[in-house]
N, C-alpha and C. Protein backbone atom coordinates (compact mmCIF):
# COMPACT_ATOMS: atom_id res chain seq x y z
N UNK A 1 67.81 144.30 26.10
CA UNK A 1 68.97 144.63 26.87
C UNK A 1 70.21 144.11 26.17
N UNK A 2 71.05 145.21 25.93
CA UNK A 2 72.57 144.59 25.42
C UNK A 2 73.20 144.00 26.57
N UNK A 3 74.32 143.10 25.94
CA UNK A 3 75.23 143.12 26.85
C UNK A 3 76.58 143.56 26.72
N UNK A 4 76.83 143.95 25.76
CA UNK A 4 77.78 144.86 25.27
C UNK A 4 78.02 146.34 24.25
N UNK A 5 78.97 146.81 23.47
CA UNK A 5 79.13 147.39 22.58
C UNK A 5 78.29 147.34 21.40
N UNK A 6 78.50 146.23 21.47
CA UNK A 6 78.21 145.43 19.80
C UNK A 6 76.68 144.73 19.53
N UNK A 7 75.70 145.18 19.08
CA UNK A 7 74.45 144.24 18.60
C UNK A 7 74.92 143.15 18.13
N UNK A 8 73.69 141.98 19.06
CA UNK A 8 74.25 140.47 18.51
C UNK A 8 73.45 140.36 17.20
N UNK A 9 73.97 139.67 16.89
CA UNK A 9 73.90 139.05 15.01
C UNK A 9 74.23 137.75 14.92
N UNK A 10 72.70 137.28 14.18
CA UNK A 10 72.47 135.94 14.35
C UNK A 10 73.46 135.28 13.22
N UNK A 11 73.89 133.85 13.82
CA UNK A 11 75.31 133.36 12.71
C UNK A 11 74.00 132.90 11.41
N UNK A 12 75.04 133.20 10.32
CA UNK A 12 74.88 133.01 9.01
C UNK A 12 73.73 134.10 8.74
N UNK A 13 74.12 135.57 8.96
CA UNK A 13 73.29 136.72 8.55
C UNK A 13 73.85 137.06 7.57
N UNK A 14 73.33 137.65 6.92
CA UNK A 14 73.81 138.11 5.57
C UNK A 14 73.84 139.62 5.85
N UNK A 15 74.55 140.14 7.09
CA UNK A 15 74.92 142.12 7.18
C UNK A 15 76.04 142.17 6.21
N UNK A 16 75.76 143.22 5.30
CA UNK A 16 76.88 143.46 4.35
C UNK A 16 78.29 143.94 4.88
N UNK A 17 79.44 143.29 4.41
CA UNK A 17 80.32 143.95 5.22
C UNK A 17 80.69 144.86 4.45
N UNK A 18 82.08 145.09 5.22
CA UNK A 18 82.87 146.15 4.39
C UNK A 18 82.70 145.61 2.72
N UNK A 19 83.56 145.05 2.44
CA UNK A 19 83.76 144.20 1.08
C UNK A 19 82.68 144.68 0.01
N UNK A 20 81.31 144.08 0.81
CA UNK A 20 80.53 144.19 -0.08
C UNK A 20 80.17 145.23 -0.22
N UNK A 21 79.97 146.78 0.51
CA UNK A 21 79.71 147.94 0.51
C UNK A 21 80.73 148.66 -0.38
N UNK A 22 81.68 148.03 -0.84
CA UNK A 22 82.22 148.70 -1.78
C UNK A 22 82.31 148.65 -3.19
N UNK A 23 81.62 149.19 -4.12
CA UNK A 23 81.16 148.86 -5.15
C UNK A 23 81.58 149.98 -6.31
N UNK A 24 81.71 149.86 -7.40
CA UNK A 24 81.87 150.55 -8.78
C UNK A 24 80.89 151.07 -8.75
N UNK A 25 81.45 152.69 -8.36
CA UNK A 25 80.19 154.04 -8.42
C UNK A 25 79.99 153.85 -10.20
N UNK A 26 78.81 154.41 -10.25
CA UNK A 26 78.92 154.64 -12.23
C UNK A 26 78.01 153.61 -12.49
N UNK A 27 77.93 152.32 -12.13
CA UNK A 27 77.93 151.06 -13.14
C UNK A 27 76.75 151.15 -13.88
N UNK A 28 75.65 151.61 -13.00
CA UNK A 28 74.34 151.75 -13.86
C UNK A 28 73.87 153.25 -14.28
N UNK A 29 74.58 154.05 -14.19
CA UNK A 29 74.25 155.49 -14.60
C UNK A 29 73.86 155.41 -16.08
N UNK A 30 74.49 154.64 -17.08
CA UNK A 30 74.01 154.75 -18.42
C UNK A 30 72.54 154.34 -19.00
N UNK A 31 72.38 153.15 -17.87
CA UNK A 31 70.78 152.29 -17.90
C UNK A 31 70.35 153.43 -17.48
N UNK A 32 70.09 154.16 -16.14
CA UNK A 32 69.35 154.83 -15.44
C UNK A 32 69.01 155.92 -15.99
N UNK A 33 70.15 156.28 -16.93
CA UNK A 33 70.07 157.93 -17.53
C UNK A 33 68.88 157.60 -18.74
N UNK A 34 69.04 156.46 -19.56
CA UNK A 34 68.18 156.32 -20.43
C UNK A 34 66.41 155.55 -19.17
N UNK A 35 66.49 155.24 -18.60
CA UNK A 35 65.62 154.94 -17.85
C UNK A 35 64.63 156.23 -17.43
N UNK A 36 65.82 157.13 -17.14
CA UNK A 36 64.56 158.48 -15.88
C UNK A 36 64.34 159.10 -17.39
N UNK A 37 64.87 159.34 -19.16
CA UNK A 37 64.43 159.78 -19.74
C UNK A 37 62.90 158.93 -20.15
N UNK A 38 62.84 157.59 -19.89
CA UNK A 38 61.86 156.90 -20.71
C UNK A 38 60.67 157.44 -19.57
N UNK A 39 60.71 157.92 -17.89
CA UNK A 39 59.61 157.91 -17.39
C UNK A 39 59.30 159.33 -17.33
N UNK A 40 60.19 159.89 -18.29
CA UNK A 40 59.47 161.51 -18.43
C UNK A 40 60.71 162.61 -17.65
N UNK A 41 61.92 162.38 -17.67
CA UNK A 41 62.61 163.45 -16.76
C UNK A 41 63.19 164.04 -17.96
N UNK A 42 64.49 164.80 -18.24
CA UNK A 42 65.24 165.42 -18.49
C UNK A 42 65.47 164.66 -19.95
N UNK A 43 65.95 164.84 -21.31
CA UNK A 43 66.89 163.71 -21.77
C UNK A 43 68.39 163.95 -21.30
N UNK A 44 68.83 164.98 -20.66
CA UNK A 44 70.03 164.84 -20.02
C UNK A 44 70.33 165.50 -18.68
N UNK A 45 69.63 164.72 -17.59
CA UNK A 45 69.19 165.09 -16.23
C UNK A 45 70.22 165.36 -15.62
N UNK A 46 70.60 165.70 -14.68
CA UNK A 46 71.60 166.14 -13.90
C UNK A 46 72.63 164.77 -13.21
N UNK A 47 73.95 164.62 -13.55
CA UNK A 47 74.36 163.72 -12.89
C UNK A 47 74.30 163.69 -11.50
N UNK A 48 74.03 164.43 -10.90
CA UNK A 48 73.66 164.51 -9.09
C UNK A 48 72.85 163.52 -8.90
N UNK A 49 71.82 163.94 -10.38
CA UNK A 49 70.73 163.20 -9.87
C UNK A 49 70.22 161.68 -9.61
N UNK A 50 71.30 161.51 -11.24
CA UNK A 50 71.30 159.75 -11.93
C UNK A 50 72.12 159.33 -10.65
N UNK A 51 73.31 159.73 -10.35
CA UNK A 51 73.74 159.23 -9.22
C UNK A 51 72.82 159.09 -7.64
N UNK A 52 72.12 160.09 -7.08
CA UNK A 52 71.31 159.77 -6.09
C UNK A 52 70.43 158.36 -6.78
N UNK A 53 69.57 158.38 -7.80
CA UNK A 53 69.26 157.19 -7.73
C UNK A 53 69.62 156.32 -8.26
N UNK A 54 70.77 155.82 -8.60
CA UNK A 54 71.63 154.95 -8.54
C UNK A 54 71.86 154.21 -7.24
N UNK A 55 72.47 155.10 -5.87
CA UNK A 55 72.29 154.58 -5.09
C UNK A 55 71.11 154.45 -4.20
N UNK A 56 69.95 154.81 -4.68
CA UNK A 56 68.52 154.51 -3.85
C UNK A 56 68.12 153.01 -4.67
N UNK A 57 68.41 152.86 -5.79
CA UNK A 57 68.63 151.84 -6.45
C UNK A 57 69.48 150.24 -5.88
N UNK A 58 70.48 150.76 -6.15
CA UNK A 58 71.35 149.65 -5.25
C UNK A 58 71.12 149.61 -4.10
N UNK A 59 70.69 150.12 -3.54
CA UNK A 59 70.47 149.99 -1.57
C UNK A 59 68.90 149.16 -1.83
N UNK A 60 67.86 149.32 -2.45
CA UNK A 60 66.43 148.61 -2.28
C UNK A 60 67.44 147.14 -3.07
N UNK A 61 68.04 146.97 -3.93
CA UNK A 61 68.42 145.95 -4.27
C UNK A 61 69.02 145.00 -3.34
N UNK A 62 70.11 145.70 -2.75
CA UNK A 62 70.66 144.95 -1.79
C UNK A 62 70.01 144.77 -0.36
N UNK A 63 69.50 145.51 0.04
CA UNK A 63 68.47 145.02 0.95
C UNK A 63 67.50 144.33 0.99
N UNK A 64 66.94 143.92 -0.51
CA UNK A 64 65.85 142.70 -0.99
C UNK A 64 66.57 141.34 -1.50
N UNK A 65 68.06 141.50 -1.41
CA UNK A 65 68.44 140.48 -1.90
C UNK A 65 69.06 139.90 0.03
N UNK A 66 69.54 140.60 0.60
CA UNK A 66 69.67 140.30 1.85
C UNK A 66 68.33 139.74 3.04
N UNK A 67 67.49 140.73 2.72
CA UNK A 67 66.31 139.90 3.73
C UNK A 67 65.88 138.26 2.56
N UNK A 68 65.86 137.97 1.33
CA UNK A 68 65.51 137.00 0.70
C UNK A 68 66.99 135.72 1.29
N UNK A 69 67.66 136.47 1.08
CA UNK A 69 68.96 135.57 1.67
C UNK A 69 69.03 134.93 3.48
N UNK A 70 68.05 135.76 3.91
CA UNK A 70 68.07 135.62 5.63
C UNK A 70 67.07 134.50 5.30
N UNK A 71 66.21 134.69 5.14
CA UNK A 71 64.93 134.15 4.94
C UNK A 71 65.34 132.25 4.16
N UNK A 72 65.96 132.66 3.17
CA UNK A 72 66.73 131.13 2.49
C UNK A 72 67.82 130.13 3.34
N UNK A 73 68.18 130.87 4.85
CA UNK A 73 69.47 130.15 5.07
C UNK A 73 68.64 129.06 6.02
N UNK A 74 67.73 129.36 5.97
CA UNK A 74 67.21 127.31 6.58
C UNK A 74 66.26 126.81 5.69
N UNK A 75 66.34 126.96 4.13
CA UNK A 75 66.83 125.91 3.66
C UNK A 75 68.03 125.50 2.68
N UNK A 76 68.98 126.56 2.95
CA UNK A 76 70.31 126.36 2.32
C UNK A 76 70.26 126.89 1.04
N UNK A 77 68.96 127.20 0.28
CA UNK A 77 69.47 127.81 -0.80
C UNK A 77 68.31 128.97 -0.99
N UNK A 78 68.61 129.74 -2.30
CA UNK A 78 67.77 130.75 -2.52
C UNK A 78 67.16 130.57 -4.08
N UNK A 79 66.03 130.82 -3.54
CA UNK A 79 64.97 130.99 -4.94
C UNK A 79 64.09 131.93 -5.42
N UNK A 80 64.05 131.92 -6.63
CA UNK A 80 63.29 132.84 -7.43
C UNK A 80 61.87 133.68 -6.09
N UNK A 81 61.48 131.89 -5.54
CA UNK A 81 59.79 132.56 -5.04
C UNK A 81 60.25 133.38 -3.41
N UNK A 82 61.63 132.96 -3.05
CA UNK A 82 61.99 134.44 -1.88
C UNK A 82 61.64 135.72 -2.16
N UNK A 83 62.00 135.88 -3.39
CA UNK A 83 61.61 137.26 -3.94
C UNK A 83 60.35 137.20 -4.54
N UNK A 84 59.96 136.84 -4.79
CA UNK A 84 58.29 137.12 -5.22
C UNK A 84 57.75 136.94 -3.36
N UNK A 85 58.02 136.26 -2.74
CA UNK A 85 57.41 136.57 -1.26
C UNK A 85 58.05 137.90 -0.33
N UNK A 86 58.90 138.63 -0.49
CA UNK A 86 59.21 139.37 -0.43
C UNK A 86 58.40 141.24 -0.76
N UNK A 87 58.24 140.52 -2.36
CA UNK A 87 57.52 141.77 -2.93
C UNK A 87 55.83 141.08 -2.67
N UNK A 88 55.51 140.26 -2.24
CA UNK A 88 54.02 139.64 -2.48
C UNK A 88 52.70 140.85 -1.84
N UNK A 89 53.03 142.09 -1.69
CA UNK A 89 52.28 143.13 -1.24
C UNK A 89 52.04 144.20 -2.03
N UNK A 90 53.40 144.40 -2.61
CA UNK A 90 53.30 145.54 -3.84
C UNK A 90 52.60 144.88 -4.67
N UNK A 91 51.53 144.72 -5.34
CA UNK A 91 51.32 144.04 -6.64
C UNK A 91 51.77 144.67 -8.15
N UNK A 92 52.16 145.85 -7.84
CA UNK A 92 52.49 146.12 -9.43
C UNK A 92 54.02 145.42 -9.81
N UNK A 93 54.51 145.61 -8.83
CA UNK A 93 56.06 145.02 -8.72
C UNK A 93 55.74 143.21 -8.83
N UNK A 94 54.92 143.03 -7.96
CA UNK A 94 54.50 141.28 -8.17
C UNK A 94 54.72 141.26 -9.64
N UNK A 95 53.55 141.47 -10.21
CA UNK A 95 53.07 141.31 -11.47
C UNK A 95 54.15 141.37 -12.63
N UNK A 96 54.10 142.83 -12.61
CA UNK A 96 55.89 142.67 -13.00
C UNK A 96 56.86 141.52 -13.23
N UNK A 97 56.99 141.42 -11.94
CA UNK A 97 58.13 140.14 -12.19
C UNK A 97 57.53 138.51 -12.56
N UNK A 98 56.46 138.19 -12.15
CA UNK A 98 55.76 137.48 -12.71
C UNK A 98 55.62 137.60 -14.24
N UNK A 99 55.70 138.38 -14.79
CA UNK A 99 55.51 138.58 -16.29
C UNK A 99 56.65 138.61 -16.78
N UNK A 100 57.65 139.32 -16.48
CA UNK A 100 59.29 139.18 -16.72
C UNK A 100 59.70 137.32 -16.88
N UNK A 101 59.12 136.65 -15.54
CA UNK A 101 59.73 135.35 -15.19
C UNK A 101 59.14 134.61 -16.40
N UNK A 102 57.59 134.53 -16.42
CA UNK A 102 56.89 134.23 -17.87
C UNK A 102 57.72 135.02 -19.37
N UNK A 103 57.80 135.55 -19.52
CA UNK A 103 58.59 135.90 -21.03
C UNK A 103 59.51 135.26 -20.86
N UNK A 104 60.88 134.91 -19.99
CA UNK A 104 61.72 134.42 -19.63
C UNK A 104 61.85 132.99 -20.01
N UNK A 105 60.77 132.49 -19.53
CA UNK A 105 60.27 131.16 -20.03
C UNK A 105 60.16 130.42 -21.12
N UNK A 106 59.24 131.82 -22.26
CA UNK A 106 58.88 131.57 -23.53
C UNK A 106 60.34 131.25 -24.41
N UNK A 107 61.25 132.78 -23.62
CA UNK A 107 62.49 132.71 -24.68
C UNK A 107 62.90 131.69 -25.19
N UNK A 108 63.14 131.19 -23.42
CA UNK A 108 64.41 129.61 -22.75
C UNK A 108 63.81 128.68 -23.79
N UNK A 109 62.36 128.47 -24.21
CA UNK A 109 61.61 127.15 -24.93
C UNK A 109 61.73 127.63 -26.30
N UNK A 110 61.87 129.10 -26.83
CA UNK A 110 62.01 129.38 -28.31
C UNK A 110 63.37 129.02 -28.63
N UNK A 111 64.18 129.54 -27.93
CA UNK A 111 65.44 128.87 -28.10
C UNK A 111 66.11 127.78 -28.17
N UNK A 112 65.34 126.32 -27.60
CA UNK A 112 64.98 125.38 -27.39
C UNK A 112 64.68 124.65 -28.73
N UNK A 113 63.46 125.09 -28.94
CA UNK A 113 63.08 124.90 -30.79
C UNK A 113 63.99 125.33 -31.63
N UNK A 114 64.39 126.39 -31.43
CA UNK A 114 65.32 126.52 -32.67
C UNK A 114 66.55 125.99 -32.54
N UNK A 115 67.44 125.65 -31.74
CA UNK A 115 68.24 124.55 -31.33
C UNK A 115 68.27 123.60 -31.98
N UNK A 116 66.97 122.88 -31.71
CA UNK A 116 67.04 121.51 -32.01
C UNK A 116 66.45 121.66 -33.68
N UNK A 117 65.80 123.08 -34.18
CA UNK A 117 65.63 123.01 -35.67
C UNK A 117 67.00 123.46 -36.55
N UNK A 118 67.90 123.54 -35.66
CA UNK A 118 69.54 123.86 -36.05
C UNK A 118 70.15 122.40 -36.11
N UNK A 119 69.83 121.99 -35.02
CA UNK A 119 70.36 120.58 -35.44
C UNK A 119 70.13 119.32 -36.35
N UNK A 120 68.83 119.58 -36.31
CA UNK A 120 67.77 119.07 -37.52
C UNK A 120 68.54 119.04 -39.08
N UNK A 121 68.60 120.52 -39.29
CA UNK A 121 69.35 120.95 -40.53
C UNK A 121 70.23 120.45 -40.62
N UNK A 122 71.28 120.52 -39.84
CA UNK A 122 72.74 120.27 -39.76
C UNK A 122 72.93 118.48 -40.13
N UNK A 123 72.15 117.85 -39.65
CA UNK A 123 71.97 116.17 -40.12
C UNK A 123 71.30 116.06 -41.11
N UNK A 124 70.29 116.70 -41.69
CA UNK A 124 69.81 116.25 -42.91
C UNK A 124 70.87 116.69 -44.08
N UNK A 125 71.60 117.55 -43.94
CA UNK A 125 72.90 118.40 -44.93
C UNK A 125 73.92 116.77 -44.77
C-alpha cells in the first residue's frame, strides 16, 4: 500500500538520477563496432545497431554496478567480490572475470619485477 504519489526509497539507494542518466551517446561505439565484428556480425554493421547495443550495454552495466552498490552500503564500501556475487550464477561470466582478475594480478607482480629490475640497474650504473 502507498501512501502517496511517490514510491518510498530506502535512504542511501543508489536510483540513478537525472545527472547520472545523462551520458556521452557514442563513447563505446568504436570498442563495440570492433567487438560485434570479432563475434561474427557485419565488419561494418549498421549504426542503429552498434548504438542499440551500446545502450543494452550500459544499462546491464549500470544496473550491476547499482544493485552491487545497494548491497555495499552496510558496509560502506564496495568490492571487487559484490560483483562476482552478483554474477555468482552465470558461470561463464563468473569465470570470466575470475580469469580477467587473475591475469590482472600476474601483470600488477610482472610489473613489480621489472620495477625493481629497473632500479637494480639504475644503482649498479
Amino acid at each position: 500500500m502507498s501512501t502517496g504519489p511517490f514510491p518510498k526509497v530506502k535512504v542511501g539507494s543508489s536510483l540513478p538520477s537525472e545527472a547520472s542518466l545523462k551520458r556521452k551517446r557514442g563513447m563505446f561505439q568504436k570498442d563495440l563496432h570492433h567487438m560485434m565484428y570479432g563475434f561474427g556480425d557485419d565488419a561494418n554493421p549498421l549504426p542503429e545497431t552498434v548504438a542499440l547495443v551500446e545502450d543494452i550495454v550500459v544499462k546491464y552495466v549500470t544496473d550491476i554496478v547499482h544493485k552491487a552498490q545497494d548491497d555495499a552500503t552496510k558496509r560502506g564500501k564496495l568490492f571487487t567480490e559484490d560483483f562476482l556475487f552478483l554474477i555468482r550464477k552465470d558461470l561463464p561470466k563468473l569465470n570470466r572475470c575470475t580469469e580477467l582478475l587473475s591475469m590482472d594480478e600476474e601483470i600488477k607482480q610482472a610489473r613489480k619485477v621489472i620495477w625493481v629490475d629497473e632500479e637494480k640497474l639504475v644503482s649498479v650504473d
